[in-house]
C-alpha atoms as a PDB file:
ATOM      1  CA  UNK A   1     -22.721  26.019 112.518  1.00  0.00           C
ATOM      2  CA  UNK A   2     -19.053  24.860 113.084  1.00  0.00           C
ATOM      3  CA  UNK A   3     -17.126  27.803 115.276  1.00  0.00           C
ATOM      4  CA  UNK A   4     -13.802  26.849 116.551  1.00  0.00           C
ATOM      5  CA  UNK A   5     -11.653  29.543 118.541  1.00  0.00           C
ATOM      6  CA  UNK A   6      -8.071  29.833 119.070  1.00  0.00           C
ATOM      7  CA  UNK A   7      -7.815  25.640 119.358  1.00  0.00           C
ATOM      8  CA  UNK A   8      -4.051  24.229 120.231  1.00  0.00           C
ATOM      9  CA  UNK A   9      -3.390  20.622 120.326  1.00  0.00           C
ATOM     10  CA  UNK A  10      -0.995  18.361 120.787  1.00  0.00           C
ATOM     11  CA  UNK A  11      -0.098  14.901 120.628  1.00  0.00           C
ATOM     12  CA  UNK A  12       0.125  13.285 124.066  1.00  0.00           C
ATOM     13  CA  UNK A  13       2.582  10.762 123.802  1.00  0.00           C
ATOM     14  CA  UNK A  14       4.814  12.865 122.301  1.00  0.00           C
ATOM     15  CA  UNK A  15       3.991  15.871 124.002  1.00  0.00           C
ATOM     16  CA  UNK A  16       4.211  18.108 119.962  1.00  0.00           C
ATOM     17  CA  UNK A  17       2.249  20.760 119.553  1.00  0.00           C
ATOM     18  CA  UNK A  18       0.586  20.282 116.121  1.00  0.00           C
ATOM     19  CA  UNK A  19      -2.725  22.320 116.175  1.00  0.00           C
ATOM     20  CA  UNK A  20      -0.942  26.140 117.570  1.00  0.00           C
ATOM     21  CA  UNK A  21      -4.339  28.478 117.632  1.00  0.00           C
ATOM     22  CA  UNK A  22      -6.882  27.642 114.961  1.00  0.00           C
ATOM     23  CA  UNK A  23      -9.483  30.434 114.673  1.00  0.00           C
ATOM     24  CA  UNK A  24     -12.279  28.926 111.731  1.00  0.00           C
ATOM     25  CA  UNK A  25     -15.876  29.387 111.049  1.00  0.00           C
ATOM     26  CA  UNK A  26     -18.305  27.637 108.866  1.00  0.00           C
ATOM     27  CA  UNK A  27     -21.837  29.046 108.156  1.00  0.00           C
ATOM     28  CA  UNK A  28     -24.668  26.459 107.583  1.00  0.00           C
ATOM     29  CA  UNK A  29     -24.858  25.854 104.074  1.00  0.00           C
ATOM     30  CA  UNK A  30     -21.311  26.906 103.131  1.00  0.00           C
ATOM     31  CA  UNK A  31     -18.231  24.705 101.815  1.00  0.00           C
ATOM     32  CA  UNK A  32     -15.151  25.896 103.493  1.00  0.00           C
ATOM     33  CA  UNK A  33     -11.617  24.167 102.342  1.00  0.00           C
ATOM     34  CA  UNK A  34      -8.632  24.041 104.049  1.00  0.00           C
ATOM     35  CA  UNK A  35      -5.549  23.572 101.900  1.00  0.00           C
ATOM     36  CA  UNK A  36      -2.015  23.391 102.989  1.00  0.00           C
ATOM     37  CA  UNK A  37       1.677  21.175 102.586  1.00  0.00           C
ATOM     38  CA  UNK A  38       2.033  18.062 104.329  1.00  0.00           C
ATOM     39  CA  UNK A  39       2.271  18.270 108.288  1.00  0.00           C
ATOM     40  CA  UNK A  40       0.296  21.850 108.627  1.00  0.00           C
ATOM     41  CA  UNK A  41      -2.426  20.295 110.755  1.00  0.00           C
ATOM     42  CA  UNK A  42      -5.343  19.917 108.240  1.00  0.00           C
ATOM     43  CA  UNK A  43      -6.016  15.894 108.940  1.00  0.00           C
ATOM     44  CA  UNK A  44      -4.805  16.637 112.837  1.00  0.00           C
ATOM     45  CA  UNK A  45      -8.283  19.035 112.864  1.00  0.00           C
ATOM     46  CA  UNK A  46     -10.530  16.802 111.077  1.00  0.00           C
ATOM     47  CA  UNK A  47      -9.157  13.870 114.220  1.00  0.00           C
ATOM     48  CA  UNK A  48      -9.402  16.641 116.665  1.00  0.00           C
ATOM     49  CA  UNK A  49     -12.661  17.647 115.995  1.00  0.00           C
ATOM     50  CA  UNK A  50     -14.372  13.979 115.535  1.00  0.00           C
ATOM     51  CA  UNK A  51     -13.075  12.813 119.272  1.00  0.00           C
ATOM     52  CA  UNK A  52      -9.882  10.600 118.181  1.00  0.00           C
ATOM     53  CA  UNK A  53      -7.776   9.356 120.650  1.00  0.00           C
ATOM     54  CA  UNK A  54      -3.762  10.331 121.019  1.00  0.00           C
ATOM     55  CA  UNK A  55      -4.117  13.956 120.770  1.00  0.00           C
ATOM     56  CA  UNK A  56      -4.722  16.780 123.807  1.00  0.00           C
ATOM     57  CA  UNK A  57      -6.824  19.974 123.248  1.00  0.00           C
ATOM     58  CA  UNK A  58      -4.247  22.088 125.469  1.00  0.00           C
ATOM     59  CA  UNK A  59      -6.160  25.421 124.451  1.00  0.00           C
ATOM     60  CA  UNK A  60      -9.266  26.929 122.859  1.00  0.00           C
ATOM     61  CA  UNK A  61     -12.815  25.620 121.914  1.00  0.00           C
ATOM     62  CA  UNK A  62     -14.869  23.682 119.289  1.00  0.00           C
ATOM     63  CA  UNK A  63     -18.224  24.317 118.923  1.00  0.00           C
ATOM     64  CA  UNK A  64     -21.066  22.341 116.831  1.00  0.00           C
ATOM     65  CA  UNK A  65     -24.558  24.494 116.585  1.00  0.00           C
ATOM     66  CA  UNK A  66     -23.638  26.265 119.866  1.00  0.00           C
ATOM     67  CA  UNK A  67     -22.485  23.288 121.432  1.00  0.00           C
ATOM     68  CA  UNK A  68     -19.312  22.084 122.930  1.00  0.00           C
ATOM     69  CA  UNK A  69     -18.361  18.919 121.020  1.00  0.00           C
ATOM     70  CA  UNK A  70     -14.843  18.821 122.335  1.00  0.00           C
ATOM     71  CA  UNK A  71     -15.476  16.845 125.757  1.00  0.00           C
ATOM     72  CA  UNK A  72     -18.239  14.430 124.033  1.00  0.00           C
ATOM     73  CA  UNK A  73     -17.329  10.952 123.011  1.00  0.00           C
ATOM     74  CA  UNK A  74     -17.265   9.844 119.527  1.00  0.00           C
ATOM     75  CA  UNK A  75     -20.860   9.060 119.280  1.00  0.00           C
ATOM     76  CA  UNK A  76     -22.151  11.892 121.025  1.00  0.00           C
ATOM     77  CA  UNK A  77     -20.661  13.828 118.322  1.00  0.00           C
ATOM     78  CA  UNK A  78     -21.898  11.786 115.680  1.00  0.00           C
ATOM     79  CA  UNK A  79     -25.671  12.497 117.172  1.00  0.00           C
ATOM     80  CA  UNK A  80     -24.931  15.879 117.225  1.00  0.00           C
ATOM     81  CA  UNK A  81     -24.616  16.086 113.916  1.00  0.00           C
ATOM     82  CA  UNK A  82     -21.046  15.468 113.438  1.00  0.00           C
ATOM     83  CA  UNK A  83     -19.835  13.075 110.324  1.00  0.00           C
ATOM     84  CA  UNK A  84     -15.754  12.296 109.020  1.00  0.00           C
ATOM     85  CA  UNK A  85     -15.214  10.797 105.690  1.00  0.00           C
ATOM     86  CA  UNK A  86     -12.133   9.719 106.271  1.00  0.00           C
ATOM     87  CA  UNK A  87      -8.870   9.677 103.801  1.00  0.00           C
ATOM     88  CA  UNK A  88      -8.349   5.991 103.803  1.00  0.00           C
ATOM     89  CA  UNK A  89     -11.885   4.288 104.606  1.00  0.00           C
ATOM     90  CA  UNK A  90     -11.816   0.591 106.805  1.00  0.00           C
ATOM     91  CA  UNK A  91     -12.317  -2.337 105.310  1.00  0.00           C
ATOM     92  CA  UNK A  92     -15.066  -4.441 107.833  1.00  0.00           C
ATOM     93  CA  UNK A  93     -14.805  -7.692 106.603  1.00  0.00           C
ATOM     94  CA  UNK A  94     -18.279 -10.134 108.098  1.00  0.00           C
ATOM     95  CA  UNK A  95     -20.261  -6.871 108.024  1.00  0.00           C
ATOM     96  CA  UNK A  96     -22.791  -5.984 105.510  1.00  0.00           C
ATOM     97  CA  UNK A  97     -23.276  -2.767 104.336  1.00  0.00           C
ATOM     98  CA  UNK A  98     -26.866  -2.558 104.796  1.00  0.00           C
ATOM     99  CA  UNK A  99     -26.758  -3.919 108.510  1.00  0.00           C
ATOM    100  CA  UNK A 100     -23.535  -1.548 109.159  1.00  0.00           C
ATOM    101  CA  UNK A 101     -25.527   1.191 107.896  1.00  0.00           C
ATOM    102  CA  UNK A 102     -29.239   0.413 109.393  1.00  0.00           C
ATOM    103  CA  UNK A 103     -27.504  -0.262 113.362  1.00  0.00           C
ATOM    104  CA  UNK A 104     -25.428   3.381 112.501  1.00  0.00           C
ATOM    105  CA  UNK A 105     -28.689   5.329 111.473  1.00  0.00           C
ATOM    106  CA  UNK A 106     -31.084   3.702 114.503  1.00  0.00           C
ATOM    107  CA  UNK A 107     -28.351   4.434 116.463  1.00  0.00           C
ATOM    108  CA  UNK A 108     -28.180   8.176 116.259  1.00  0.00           C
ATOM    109  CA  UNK A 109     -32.396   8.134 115.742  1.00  0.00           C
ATOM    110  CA  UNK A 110     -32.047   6.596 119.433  1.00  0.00           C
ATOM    111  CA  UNK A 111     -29.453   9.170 120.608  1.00  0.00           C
ATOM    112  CA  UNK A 112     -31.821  11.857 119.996  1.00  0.00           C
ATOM    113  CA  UNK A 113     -34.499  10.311 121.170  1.00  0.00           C
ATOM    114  CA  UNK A 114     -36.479   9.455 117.608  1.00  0.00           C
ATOM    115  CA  UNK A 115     -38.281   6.545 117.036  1.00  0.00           C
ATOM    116  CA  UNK A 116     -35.901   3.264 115.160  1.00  0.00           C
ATOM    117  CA  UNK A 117     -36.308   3.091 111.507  1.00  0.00           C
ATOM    118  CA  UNK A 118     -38.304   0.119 110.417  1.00  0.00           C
ATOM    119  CA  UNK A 119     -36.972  -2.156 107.672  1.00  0.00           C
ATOM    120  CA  UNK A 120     -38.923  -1.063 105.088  1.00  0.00           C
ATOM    121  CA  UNK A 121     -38.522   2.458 105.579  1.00  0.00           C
ATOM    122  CA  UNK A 122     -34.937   1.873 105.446  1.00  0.00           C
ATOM    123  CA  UNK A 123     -34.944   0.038 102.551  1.00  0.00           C
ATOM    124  CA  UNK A 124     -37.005   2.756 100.849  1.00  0.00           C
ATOM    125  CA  UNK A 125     -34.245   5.368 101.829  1.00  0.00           C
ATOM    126  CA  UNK A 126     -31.107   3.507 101.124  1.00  0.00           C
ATOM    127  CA  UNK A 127     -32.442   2.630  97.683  1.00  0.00           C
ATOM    128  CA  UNK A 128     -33.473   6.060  96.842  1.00  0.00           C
ATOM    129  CA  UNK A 129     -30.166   7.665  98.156  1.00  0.00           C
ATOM    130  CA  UNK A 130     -28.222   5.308  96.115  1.00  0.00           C
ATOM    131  CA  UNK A 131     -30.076   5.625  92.967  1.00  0.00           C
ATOM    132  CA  UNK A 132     -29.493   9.631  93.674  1.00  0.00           C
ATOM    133  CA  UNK A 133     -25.632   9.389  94.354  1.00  0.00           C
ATOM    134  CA  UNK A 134     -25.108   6.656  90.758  1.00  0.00           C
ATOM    135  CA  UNK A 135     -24.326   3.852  93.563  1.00  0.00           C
ATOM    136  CA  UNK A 136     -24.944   0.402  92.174  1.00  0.00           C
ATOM    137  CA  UNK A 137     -26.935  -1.596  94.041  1.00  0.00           C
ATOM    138  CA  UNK A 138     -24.637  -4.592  94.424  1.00  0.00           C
ATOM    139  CA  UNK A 139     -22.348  -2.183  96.528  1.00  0.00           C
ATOM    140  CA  UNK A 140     -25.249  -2.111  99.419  1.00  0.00           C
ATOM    141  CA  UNK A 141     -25.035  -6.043  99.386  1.00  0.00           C
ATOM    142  CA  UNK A 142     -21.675  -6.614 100.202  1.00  0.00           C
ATOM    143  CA  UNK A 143     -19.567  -6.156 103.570  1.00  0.00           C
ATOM    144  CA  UNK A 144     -18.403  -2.870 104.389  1.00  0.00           C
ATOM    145  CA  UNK A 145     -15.470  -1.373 102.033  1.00  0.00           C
ATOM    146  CA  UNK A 146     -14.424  -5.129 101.252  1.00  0.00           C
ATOM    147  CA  UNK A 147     -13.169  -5.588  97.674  1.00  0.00           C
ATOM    148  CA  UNK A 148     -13.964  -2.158  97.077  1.00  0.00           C
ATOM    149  CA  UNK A 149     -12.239  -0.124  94.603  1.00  0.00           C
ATOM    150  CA  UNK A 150     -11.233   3.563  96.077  1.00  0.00           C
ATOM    151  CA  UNK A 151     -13.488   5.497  94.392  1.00  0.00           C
ATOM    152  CA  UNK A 152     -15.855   3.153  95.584  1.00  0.00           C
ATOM    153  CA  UNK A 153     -15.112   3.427  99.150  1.00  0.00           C
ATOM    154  CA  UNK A 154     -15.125   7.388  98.749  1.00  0.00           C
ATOM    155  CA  UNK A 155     -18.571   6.675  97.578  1.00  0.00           C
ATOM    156  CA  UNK A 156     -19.708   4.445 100.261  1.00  0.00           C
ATOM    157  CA  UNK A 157     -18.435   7.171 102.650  1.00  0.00           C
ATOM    158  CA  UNK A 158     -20.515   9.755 100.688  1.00  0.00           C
ATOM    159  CA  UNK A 159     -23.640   7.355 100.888  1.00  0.00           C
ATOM    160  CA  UNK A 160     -23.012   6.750 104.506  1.00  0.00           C
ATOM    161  CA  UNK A 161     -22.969  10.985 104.976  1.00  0.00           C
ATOM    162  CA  UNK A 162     -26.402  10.990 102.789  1.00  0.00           C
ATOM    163  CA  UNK A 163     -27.842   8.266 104.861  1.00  0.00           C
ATOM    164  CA  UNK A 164     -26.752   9.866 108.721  1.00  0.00           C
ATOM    165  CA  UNK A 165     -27.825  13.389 107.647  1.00  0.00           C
ATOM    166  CA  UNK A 166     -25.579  15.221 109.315  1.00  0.00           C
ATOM    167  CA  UNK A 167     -24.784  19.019 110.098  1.00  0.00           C
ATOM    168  CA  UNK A 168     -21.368  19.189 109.524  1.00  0.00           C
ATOM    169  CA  UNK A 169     -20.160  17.515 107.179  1.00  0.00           C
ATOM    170  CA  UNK A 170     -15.867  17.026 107.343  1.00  0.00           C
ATOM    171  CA  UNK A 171     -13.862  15.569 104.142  1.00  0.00           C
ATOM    172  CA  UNK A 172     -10.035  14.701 105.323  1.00  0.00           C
ATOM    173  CA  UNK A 173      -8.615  14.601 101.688  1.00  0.00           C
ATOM    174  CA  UNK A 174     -11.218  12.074 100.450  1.00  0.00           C
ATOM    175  CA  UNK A 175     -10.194  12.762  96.708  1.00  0.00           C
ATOM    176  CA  UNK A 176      -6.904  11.233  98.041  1.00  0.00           C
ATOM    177  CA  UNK A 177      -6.038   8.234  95.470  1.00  0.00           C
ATOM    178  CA  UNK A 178      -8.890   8.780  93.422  1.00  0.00           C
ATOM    179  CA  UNK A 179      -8.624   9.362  89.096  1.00  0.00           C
ATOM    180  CA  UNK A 180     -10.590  12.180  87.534  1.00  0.00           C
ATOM    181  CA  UNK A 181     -13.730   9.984  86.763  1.00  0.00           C
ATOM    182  CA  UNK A 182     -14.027   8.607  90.255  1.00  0.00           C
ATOM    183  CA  UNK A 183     -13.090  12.773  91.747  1.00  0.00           C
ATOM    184  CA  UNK A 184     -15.906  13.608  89.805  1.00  0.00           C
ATOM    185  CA  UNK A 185     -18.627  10.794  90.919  1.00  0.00           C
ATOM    186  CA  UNK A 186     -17.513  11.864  94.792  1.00  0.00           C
ATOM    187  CA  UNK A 187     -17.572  15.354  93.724  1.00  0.00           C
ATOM    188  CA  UNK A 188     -21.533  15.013  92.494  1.00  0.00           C
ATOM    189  CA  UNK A 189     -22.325  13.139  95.549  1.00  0.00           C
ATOM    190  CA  UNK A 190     -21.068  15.893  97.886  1.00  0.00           C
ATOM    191  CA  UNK A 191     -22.844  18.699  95.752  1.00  0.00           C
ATOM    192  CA  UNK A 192     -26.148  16.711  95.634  1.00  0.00           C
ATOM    193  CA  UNK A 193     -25.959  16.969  99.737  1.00  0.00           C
ATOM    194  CA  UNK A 194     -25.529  20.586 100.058  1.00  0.00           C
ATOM    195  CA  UNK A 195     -28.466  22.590 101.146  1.00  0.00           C
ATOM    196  CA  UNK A 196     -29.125  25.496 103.372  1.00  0.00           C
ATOM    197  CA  UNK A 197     -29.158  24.096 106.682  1.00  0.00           C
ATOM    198  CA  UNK A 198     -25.607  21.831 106.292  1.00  0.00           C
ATOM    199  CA  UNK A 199     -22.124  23.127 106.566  1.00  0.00           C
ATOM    200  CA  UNK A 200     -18.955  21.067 104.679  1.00  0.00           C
ATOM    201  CA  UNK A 201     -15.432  21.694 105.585  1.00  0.00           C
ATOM    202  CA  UNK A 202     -13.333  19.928 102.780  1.00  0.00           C
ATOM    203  CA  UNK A 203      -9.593  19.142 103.455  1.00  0.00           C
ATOM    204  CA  UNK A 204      -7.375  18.446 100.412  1.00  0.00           C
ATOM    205  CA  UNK A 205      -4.689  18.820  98.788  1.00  0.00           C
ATOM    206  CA  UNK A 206      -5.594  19.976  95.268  1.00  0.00           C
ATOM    207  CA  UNK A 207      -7.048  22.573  93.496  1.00  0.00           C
ATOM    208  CA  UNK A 208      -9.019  20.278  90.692  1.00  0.00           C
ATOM    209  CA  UNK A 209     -11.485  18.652  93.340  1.00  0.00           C
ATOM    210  CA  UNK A 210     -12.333  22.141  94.035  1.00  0.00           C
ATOM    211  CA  UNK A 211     -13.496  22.914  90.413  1.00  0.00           C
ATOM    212  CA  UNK A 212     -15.908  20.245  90.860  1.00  0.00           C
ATOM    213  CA  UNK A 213     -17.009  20.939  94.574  1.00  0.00           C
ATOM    214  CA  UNK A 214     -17.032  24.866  93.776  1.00  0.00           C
ATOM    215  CA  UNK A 215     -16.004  26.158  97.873  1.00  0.00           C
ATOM    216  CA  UNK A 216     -17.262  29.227  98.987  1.00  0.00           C
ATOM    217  CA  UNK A 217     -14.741  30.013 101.191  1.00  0.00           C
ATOM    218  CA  UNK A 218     -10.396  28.496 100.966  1.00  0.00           C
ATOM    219  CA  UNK A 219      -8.301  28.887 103.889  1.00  0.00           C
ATOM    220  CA  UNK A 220      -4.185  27.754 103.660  1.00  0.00           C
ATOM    221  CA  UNK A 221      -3.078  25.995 106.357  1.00  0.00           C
ATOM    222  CA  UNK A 222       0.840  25.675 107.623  1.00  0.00           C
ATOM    223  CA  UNK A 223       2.722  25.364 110.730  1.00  0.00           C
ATOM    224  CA  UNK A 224      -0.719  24.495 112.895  1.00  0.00           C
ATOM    225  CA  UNK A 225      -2.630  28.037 111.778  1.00  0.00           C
ATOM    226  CA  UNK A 226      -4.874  29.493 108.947  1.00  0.00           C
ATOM    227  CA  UNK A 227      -2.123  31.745 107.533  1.00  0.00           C
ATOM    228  CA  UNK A 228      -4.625  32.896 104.513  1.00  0.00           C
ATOM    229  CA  UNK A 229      -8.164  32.873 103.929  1.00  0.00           C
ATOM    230  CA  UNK A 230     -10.225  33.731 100.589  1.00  0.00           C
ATOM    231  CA  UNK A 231     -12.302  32.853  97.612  1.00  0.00           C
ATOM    232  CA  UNK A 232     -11.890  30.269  95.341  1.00  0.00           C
ATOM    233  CA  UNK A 233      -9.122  32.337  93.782  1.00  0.00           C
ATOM    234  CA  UNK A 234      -6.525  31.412  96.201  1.00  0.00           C
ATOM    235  CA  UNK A 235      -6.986  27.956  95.447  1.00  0.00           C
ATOM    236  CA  UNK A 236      -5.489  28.498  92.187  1.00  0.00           C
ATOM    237  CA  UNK A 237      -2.950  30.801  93.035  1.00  0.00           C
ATOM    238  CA  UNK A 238      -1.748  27.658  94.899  1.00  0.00           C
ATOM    239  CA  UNK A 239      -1.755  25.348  92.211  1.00  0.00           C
ATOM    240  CA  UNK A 240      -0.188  28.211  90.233  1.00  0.00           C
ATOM    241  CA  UNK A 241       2.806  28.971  92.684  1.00  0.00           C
ATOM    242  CA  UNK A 242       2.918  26.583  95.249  1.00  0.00           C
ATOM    243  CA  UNK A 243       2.472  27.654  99.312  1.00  0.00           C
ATOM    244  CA  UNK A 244       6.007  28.535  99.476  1.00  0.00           C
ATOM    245  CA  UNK A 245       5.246  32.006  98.491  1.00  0.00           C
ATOM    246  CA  UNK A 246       2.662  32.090 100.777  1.00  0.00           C
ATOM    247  CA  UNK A 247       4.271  31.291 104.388  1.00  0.00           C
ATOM    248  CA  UNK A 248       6.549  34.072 103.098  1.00  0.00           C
ATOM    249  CA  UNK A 249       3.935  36.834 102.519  1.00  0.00           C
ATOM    250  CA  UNK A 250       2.461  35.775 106.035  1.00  0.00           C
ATOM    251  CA  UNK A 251       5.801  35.443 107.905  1.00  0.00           C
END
C-alpha cells in the first residue's frame, strides 16, 4: 500500500535535515502508528508525504500502490488515493461544507477519469455517511470548520476522509486538543472506515487514542528515524516509561 524507503528530508530554507532515512511500510488494511517526542519528524512525514511546500526530499522514495507520489502535486496525490487529516484543521469562512465537499469529491471522480457525481447522489451519500459517523446534520450546512468546536473539526476531517475514499489514510496527531468524549467520537469514525483494501498511518502522541483505534502495528520515532517498531505493547511501555529509555536502548 504505503512503502517508503530510506527517505531524508530537509527543510530548504534552512537547509536542516529533519527526515535522516525513514524505512516504513503499511499493508492495505492495517493501522500503523508512529509515536515519538516533539521534533522526531512524525508531522515532517505526514507534510512530506502529502506534497507540502518548504521541505526537500534529498534521499530515498515514497511510494503509494506502486506508485511514486513524491514528484506529484498535491492533487495528484489526493487522486491517487492520498488523504491528511491534519492536526489543526482551516477554518474557510464563505464556503459551505456541502459545496467544499461536492467540488473536492467531483474533483478527484474527474482526475481519474469517472463520471461527476450528480446532486442527488451526493446528497444521498453525504447524508448516509454522516448519519454513520454520529455527525449532526446542521454541521453539513455551515461553512467549512467555522464556529466549529475541535472535536468537531476532527470530525469534519473524518467525514471529509469517508466522503473522498481514499487508500491511505494519514492522521498527524488529530486527537491533538480533543477531551475523552470527543477522542472517542473521532476514534469510532476512523474504525468505522477501516476495511481490507485501506491502509491508516496514525501519528500521535498518546497511548489512550490508541486503546480506542486498536493499531496493528507502533513504530517510535526520534531524531528523523524509526528507532523501534512493535505491537500495541510498546505503546504502553511508552506511556509507562517515557521514550527516554528508549533512544538509550537504540543508541
Amino acid at each position: 500500500m504505503l512503502e517508503i524507503k530510506n527517505l531524508h528530508v530537509k527543510l530548504e530554507e534552512e537547509d536542516k535535515a529533519i527526515l535522516k532515512g525513514v524505512d516504513l511500510t503499511v499493508d492495505a488494511g492495517k493501522v500503523h502508528a508512529i509515536m515519538g517526542p516533539n521534533g522526531s519528524g512524525k508531522s515532517t512525514l505526514s507534510y512530506v508525504l502529502s506534497g507540502r511546500d518548504g521541505y526537500e526530499v534529498t534521499d530515498g522514495s515514497a511510494e503509494l500502490l506502486g506508485e511514486d507520489i513524491l514528484d506529484m502535486e498535491p492533487e495528484e496525490r489526493a487522486a491517487a488515493g492520498l488523504f491528511l487529516a491534519f492536526q489543526y484543521p482551516v477554518e474557510i469562512p464563505g464556503v459551505g461544507n456541502m459545496t467544499f465537499l461536492r467540488t473536492a469529491v467531483n474533483a478527484q471522480r474527474k482526475a481519474r477519469g469517472e463520471e461527476e457525481m450528480s446532486s442527488a447522489d451526493f446528497l444521498k451519500l453525504i447524508r448516509a455517511k454522516a448519519k454513520e459517523l454520529k455527525i449532526d446534520a446542521d454541521m453539513l450546512k455551515r461553512p467549512v470548520n467555522v464556529g466549529f468546536s475541535g472535536g468537531e473539526k476532527k470530525r469534519n476531517e473524518i467525514l471529509q476522509m469517508a466522503m473522498l475514499e481514499p487508500k491511505m489514510c494519514i492522521l498527524d496527531e488529530t486527537d491533538s486538543g480533543l477531551d475523552v468524549d470527543a477522542m472517542r467520537l473521532v476514534a469510532d469514525g476512523v474504525n468505522a472506515l477501516r476495511n481490507a483494501g485501506r491502509g491508516f498511518l496514525v501519528i500521535t502522541h498518546y497511548q489512550r487514542l490508541l486503546d480506542h483505534i486498536k493499531p496493528d502495528v507502533v513504530h517510535i520515532m526520534a531524531d528523523g528515524r524509526i528507532i523501534k517498531t512493535g505491537g500495541p505493547e510498546l505503546a504502553l511501555e511508552v506511556e509507562k516509561n517515557g521514550y527516554e529509555g528508549l533512544k538509550e536502548e537504540m543508541a
